[in-house]
PDB file of N, CA and C in Angstrom:
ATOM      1  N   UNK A   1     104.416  71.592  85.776  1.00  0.00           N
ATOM      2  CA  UNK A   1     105.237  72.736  85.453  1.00  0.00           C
ATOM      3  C   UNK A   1     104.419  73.700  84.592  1.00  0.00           C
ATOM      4  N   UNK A   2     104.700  75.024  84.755  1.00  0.00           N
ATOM      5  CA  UNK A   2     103.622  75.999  84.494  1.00  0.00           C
ATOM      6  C   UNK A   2     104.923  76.212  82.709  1.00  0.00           C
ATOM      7  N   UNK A   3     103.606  76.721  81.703  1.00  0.00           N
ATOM      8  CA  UNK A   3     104.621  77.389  80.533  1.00  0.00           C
ATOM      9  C   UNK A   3     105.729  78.120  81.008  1.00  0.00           C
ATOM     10  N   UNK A   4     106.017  78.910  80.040  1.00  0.00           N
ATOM     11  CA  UNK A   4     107.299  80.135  80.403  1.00  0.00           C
ATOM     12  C   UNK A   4     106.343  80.797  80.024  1.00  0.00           C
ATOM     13  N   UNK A   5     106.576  82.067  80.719  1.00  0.00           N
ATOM     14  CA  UNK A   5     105.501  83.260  81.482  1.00  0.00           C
ATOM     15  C   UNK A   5     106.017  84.040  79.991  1.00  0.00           C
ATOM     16  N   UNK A   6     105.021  84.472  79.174  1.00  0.00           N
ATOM     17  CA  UNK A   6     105.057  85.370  78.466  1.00  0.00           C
ATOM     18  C   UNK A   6     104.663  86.686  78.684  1.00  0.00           C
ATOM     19  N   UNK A   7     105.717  87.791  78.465  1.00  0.00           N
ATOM     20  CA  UNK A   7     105.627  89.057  78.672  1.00  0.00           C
ATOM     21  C   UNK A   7     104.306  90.120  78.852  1.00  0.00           C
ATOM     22  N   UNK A   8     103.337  89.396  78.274  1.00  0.00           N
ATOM     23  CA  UNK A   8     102.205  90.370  78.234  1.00  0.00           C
ATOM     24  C   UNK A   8     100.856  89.319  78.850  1.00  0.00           C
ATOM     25  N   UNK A   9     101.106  88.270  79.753  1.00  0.00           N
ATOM     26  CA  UNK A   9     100.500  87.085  80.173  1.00  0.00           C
ATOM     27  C   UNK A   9     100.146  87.244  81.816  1.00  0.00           C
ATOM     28  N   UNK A  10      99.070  87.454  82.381  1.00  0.00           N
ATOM     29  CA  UNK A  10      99.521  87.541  84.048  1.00  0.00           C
ATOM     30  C   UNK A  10      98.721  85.667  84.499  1.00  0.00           C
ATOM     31  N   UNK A  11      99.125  84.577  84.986  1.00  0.00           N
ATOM     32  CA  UNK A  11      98.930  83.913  85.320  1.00  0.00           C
ATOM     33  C   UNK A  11      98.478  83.814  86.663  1.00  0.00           C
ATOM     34  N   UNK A  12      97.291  83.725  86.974  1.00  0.00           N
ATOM     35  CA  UNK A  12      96.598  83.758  88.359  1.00  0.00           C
ATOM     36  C   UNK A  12      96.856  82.438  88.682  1.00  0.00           C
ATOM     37  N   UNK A  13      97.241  82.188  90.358  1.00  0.00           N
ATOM     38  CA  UNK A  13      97.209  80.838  90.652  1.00  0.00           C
ATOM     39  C   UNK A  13      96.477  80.903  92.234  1.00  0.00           C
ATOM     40  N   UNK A  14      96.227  79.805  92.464  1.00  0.00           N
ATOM     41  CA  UNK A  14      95.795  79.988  93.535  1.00  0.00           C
ATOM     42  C   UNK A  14      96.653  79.791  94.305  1.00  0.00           C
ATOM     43  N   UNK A  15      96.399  79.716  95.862  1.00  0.00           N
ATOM     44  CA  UNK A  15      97.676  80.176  96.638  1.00  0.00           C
ATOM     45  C   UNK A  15      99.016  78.675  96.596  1.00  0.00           C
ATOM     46  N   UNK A  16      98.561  77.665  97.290  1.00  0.00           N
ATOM     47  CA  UNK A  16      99.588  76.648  96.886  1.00  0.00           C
ATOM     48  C   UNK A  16     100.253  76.519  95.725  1.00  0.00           C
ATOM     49  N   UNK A  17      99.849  76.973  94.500  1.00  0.00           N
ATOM     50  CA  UNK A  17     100.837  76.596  93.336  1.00  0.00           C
ATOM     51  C   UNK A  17     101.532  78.213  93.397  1.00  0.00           C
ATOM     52  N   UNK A  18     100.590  79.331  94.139  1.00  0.00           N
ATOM     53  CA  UNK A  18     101.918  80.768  93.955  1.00  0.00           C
ATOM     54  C   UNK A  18     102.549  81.012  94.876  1.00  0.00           C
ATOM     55  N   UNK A  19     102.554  79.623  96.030  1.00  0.00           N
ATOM     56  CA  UNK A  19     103.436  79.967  96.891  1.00  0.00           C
ATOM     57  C   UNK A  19     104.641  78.894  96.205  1.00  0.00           C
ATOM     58  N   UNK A  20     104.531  77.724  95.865  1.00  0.00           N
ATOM     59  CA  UNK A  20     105.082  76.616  94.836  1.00  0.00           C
ATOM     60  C   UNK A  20     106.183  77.385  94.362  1.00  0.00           C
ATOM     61  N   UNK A  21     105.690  78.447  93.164  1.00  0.00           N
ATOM     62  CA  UNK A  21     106.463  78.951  92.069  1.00  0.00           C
ATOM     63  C   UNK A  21     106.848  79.852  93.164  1.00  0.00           C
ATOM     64  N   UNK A  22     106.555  80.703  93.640  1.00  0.00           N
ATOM     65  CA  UNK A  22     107.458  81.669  93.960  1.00  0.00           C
ATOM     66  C   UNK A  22     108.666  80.995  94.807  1.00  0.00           C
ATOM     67  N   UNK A  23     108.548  79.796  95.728  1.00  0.00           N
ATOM     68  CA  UNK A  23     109.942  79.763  96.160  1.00  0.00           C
ATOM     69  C   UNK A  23     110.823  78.805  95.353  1.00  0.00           C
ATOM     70  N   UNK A  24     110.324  78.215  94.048  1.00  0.00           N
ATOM     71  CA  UNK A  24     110.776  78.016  93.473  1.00  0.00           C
ATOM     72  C   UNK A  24     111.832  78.419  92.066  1.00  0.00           C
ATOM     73  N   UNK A  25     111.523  79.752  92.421  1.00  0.00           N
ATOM     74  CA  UNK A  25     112.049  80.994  91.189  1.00  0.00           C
ATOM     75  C   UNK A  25     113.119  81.187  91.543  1.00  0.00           C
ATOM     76  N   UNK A  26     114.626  81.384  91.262  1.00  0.00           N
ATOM     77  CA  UNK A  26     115.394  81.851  91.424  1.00  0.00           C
ATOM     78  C   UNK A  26     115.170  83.827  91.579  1.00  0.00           C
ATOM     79  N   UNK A  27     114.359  83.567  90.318  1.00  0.00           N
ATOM     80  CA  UNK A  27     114.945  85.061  89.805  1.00  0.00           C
ATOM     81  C   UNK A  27     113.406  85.939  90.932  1.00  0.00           C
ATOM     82  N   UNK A  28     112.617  85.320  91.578  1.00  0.00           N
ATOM     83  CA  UNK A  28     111.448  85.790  92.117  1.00  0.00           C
ATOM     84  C   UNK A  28     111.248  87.138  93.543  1.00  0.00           C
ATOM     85  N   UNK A  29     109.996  88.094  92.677  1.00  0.00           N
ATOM     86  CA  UNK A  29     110.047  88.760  93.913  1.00  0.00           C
ATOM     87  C   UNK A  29     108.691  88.756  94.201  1.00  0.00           C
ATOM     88  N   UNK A  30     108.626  88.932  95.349  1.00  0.00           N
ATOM     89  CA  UNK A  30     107.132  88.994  96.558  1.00  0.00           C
ATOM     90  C   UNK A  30     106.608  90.355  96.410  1.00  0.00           C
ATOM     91  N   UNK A  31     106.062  91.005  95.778  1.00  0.00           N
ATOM     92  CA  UNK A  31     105.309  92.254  95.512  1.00  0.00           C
ATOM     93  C   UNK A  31     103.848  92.374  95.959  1.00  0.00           C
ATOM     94  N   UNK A  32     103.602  92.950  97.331  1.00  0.00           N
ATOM     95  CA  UNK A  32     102.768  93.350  98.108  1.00  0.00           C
ATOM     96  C   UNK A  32     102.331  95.074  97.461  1.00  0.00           C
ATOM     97  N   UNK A  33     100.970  95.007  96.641  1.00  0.00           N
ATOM     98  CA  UNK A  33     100.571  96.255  96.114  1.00  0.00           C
ATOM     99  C   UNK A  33      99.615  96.706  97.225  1.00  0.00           C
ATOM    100  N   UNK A  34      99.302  96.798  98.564  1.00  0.00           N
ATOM    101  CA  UNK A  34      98.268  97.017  99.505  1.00  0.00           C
ATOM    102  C   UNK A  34      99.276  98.564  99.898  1.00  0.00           C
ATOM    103  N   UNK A  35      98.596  99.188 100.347  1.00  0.00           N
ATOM    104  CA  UNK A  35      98.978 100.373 101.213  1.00  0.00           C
ATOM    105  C   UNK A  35      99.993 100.110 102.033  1.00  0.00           C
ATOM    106  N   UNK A  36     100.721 100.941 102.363  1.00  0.00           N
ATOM    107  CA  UNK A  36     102.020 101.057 103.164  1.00  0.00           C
ATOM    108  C   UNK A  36     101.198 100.791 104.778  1.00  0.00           C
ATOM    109  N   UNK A  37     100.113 101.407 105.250  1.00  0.00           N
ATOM    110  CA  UNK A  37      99.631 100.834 106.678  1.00  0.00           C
ATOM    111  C   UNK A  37      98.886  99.292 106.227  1.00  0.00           C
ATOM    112  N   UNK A  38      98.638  98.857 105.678  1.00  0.00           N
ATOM    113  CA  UNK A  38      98.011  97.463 105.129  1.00  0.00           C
ATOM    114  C   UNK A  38      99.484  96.567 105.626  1.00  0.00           C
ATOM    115  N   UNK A  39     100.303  96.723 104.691  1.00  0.00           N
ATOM    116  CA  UNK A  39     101.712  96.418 104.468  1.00  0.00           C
ATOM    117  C   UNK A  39     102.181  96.205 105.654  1.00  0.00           C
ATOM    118  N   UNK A  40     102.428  97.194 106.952  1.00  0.00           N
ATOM    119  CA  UNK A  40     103.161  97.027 107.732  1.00  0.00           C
ATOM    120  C   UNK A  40     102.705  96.508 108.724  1.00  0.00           C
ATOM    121  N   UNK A  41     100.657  96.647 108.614  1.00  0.00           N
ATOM    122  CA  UNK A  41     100.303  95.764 109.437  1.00  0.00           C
ATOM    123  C   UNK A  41     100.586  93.975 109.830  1.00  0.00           C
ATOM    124  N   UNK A  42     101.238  93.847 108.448  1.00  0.00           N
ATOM    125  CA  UNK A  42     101.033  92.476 108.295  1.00  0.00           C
ATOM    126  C   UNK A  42     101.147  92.274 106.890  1.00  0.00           C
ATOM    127  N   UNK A  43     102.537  91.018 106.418  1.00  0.00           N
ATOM    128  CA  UNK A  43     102.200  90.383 105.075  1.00  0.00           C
ATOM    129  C   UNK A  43     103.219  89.483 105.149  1.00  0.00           C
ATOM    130  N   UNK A  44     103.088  89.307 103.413  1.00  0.00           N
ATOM    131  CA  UNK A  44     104.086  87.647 103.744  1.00  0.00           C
ATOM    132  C   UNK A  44     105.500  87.941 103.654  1.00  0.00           C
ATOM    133  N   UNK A  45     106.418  87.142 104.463  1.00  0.00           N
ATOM    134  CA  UNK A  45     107.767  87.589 104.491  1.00  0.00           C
ATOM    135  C   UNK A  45     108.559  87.596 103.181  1.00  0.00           C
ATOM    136  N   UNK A  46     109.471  88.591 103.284  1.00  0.00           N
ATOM    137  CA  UNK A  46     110.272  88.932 102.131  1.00  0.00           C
ATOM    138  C   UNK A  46     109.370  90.021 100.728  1.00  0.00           C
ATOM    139  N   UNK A  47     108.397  90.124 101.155  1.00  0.00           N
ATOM    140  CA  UNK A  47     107.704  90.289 100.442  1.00  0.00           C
ATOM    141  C   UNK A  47     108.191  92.353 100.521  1.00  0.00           C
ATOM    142  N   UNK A  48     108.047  93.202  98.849  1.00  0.00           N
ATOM    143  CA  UNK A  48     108.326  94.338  99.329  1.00  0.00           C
ATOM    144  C   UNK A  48     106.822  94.723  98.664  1.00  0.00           C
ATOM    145  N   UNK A  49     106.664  96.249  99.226  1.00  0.00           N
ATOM    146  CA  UNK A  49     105.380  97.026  99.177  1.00  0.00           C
ATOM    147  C   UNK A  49     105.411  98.198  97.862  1.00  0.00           C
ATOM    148  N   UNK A  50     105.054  97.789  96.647  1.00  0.00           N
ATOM    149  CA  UNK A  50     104.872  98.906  95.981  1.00  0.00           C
ATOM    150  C   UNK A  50     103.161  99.380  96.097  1.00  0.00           C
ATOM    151  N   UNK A  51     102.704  99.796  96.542  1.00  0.00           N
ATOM    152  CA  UNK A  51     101.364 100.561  96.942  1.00  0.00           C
ATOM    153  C   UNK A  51     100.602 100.692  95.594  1.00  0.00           C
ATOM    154  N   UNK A  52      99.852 100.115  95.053  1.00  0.00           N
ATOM    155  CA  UNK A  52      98.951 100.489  93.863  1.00  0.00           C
ATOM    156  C   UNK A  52      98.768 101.711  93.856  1.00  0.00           C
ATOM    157  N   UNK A  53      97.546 102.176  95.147  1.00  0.00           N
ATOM    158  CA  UNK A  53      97.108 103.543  95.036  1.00  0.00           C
ATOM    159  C   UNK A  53      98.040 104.876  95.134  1.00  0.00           C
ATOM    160  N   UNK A  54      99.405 104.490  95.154  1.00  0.00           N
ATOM    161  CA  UNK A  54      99.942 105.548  95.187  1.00  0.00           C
ATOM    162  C   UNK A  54     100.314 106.422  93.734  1.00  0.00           C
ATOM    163  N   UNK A  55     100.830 107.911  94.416  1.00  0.00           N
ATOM    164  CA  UNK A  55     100.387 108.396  92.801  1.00  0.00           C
ATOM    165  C   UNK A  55     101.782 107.994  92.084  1.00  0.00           C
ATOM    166  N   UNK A  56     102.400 107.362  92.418  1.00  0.00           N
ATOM    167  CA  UNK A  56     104.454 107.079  91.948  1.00  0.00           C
ATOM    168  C   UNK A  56     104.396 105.592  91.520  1.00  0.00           C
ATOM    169  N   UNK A  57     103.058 105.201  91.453  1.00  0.00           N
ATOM    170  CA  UNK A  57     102.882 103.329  91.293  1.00  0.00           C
ATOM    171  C   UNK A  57     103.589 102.993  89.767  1.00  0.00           C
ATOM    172  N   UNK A  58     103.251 103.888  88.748  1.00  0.00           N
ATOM    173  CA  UNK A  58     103.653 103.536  87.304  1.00  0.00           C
ATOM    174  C   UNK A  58     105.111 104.065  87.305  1.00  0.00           C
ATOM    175  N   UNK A  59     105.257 104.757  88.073  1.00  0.00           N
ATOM    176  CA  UNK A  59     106.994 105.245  87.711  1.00  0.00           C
ATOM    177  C   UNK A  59     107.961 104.053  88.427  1.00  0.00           C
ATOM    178  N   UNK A  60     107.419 103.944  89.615  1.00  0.00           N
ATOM    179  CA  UNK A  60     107.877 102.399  90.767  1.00  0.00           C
ATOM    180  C   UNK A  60     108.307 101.561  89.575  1.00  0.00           C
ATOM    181  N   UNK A  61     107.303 101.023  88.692  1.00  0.00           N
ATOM    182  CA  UNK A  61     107.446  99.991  87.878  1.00  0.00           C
ATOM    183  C   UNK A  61     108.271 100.107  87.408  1.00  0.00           C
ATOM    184  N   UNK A  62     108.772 101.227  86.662  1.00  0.00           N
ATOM    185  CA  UNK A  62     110.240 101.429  85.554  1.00  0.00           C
ATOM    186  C   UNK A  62     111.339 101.353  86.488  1.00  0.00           C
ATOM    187  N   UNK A  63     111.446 100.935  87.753  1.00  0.00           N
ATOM    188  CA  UNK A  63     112.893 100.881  88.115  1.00  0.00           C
ATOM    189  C   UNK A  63     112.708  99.305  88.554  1.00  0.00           C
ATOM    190  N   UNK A  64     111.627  98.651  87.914  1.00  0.00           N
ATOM    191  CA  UNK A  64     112.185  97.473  88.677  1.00  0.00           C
ATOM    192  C   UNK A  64     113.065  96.415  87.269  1.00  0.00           C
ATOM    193  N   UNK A  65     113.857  95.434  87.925  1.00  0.00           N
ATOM    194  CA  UNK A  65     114.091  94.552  86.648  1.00  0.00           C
ATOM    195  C   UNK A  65     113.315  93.678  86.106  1.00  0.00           C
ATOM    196  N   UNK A  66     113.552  93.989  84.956  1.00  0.00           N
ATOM    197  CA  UNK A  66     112.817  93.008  83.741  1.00  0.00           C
ATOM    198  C   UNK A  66     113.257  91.290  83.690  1.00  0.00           C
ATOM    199  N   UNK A  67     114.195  91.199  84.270  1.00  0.00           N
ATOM    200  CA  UNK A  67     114.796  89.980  84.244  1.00  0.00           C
ATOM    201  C   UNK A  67     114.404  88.704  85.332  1.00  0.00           C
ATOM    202  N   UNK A  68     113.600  89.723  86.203  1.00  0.00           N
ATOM    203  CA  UNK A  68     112.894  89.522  87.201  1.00  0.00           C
ATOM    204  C   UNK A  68     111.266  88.863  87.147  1.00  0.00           C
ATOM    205  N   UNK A  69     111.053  87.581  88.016  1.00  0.00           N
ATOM    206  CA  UNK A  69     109.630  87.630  88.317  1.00  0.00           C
ATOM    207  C   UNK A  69     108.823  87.988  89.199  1.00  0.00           C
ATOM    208  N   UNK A  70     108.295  88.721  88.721  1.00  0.00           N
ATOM    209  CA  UNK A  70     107.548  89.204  90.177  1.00  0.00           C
ATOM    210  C   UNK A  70     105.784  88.287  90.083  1.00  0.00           C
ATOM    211  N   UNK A  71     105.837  88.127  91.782  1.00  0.00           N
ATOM    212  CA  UNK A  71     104.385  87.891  92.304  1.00  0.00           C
ATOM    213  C   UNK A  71     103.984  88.494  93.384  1.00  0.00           C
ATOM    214  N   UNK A  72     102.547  88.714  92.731  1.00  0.00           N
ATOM    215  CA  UNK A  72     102.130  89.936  93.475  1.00  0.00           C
ATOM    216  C   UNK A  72     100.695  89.439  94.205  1.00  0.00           C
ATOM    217  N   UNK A  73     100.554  90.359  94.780  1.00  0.00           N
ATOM    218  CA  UNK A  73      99.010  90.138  95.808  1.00  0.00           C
ATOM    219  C   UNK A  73      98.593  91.319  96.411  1.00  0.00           C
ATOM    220  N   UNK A  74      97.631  91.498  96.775  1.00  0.00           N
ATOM    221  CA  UNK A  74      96.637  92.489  97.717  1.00  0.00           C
ATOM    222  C   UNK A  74      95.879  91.893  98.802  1.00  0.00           C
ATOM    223  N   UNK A  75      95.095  92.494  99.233  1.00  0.00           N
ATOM    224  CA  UNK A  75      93.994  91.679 100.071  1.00  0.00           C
ATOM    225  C   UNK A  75      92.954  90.536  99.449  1.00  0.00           C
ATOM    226  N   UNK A  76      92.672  90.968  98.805  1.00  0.00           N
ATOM    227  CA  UNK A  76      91.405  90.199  98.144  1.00  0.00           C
ATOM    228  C   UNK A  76      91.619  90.242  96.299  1.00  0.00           C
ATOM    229  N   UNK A  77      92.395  90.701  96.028  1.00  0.00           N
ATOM    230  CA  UNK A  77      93.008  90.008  94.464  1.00  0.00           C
ATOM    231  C   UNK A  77      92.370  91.494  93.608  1.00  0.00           C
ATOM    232  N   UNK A  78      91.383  92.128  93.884  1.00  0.00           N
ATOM    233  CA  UNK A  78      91.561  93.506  93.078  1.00  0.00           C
ATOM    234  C   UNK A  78      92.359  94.139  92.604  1.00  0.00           C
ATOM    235  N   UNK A  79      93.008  94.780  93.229  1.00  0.00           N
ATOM    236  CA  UNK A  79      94.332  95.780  93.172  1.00  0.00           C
ATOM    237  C   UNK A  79      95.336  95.367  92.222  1.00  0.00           C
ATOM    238  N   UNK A  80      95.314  94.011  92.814  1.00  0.00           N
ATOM    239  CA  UNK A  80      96.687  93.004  92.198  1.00  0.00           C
ATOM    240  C   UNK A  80      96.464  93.154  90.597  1.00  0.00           C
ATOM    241  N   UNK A  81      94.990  92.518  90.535  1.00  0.00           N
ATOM    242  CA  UNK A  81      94.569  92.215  89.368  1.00  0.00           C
ATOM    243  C   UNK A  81      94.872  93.458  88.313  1.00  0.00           C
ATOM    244  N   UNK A  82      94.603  94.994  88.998  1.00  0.00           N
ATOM    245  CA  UNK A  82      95.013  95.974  88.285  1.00  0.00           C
ATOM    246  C   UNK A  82      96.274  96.186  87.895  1.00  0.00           C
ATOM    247  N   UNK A  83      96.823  96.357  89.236  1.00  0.00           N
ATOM    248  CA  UNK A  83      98.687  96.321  88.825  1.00  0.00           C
ATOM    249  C   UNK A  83      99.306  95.456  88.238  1.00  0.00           C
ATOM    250  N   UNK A  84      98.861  94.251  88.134  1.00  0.00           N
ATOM    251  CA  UNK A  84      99.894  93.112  87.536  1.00  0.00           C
ATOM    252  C   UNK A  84      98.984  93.788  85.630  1.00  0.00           C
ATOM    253  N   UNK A  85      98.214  94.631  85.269  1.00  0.00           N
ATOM    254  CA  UNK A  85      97.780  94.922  84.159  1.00  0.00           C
ATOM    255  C   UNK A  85      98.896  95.873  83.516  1.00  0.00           C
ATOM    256  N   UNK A  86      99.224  96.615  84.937  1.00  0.00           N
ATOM    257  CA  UNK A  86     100.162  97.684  84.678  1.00  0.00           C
ATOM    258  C   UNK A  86     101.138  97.114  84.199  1.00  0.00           C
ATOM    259  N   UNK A  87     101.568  96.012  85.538  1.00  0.00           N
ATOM    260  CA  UNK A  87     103.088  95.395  85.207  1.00  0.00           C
ATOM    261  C   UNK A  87     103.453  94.409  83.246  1.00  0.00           C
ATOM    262  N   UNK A  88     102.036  94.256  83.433  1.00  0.00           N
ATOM    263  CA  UNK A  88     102.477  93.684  82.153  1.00  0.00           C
ATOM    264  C   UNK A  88     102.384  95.085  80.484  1.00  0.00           C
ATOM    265  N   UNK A  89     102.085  95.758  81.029  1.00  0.00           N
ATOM    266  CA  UNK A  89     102.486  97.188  80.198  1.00  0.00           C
ATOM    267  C   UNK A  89     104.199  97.008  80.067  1.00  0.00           C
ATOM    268  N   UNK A  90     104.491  97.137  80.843  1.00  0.00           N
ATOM    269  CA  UNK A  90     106.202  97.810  81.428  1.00  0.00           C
ATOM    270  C   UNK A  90     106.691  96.525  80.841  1.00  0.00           C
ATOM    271  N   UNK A  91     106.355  95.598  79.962  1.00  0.00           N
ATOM    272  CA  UNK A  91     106.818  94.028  79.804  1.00  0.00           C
ATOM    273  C   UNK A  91     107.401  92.848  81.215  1.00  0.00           C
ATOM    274  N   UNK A  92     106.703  93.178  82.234  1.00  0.00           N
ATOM    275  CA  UNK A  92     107.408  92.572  82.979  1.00  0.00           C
ATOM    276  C   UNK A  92     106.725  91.132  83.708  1.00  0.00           C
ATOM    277  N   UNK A  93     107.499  89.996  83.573  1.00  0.00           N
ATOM    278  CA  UNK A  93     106.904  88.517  84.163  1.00  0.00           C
ATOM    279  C   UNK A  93     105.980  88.889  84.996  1.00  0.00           C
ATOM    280  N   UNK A  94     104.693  88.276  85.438  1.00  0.00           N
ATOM    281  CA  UNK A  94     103.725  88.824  86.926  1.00  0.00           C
ATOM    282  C   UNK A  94     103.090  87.395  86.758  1.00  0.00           C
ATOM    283  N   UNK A  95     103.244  87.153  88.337  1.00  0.00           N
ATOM    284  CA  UNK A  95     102.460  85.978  88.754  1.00  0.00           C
ATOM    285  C   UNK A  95     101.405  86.937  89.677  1.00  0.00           C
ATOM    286  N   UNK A  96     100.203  86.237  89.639  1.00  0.00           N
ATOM    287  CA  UNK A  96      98.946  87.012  90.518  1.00  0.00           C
ATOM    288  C   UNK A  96      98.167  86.105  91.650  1.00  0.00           C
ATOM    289  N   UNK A  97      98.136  86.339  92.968  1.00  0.00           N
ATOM    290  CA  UNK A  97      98.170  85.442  94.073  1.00  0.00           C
ATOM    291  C   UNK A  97      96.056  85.871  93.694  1.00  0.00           C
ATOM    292  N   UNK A  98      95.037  84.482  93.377  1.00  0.00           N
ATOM    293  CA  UNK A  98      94.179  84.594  93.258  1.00  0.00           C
ATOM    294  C   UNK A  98      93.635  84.544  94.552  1.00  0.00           C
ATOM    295  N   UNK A  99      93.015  85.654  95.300  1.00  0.00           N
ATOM    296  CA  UNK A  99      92.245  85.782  96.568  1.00  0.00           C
ATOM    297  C   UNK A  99      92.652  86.778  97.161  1.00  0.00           C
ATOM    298  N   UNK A 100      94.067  86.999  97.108  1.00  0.00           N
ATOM    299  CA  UNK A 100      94.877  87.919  98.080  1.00  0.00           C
ATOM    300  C   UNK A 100      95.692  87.036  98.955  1.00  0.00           C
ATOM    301  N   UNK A 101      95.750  88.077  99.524  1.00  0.00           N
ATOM    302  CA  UNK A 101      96.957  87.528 101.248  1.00  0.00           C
ATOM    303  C   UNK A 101      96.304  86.351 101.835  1.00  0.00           C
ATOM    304  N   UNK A 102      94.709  86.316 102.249  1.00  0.00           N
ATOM    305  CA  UNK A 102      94.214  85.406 102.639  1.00  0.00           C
ATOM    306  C   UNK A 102      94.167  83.658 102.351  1.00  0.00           C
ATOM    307  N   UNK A 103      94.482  83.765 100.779  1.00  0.00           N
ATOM    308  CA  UNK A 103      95.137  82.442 100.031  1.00  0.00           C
ATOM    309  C   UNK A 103      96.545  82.166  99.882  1.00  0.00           C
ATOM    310  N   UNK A 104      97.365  83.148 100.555  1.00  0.00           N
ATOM    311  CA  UNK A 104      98.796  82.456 101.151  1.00  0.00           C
ATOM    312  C   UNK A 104      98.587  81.143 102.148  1.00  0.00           C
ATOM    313  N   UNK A 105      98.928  79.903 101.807  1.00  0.00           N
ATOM    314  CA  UNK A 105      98.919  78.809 102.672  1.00  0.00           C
ATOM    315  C   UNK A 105     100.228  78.732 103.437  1.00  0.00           C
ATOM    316  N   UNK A 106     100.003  79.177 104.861  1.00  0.00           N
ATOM    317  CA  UNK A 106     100.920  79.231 106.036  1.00  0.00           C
ATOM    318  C   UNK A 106     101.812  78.286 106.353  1.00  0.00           C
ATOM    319  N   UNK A 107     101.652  76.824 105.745  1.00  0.00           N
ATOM    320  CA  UNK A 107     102.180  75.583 106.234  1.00  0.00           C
ATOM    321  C   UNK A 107     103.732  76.088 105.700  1.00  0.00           C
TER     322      UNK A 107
END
């Protein structure tokens, strides 16, 4: 069992333990930061798309809930790594999928 996620903490996991926690969260959301054509090409289900590079990415954040965990991913764990920096600005839980999409385990 992982601590309790402190507010200003982003916990990288690799993919089996952030696929683990995430369907294990009640309160959990799937936050895909890749581009909206990245996104629709392909990602993991349930998962929604706030776009890093977009220019509305820091305002996105203030409408989401705080009460909420979010885990997030990109392609290759960059992006993520930035935004979940953001997300933990805004005080908000962030789990960080280490690799990207590619370390989602399909089973």
């Amino acid at each position: 069992m992982l601590p309790k996620q402190h507010p200003k903490k982003t916990f990288d996991l690799d993919g089996e333990i952030f696929k683990q926690e995430y369907l294990n969260n009640p309160s959990a959301v799937l936050v895909d930061v890749r581009t909206a054509v990245e996104f629709y090409e392909g990602s993991i289900p349930q998962a929604i798309n706030i776009d890093y590079m977009a220019k509305d990415f820091e305002k996105r954040l203030l409408t989401l809930d705080p009460t909420k965990t979010y885990f997030v991913f990109c392609r290759n764990g960059n992006r993520s790594g930035a935004a979940c920096k953001a997300m933990e600005r805004n005080r908000l839980n962030v789990f960080r999928l280490r690799g990207g999409i590619t370390s989602w385990p399909e089973n």
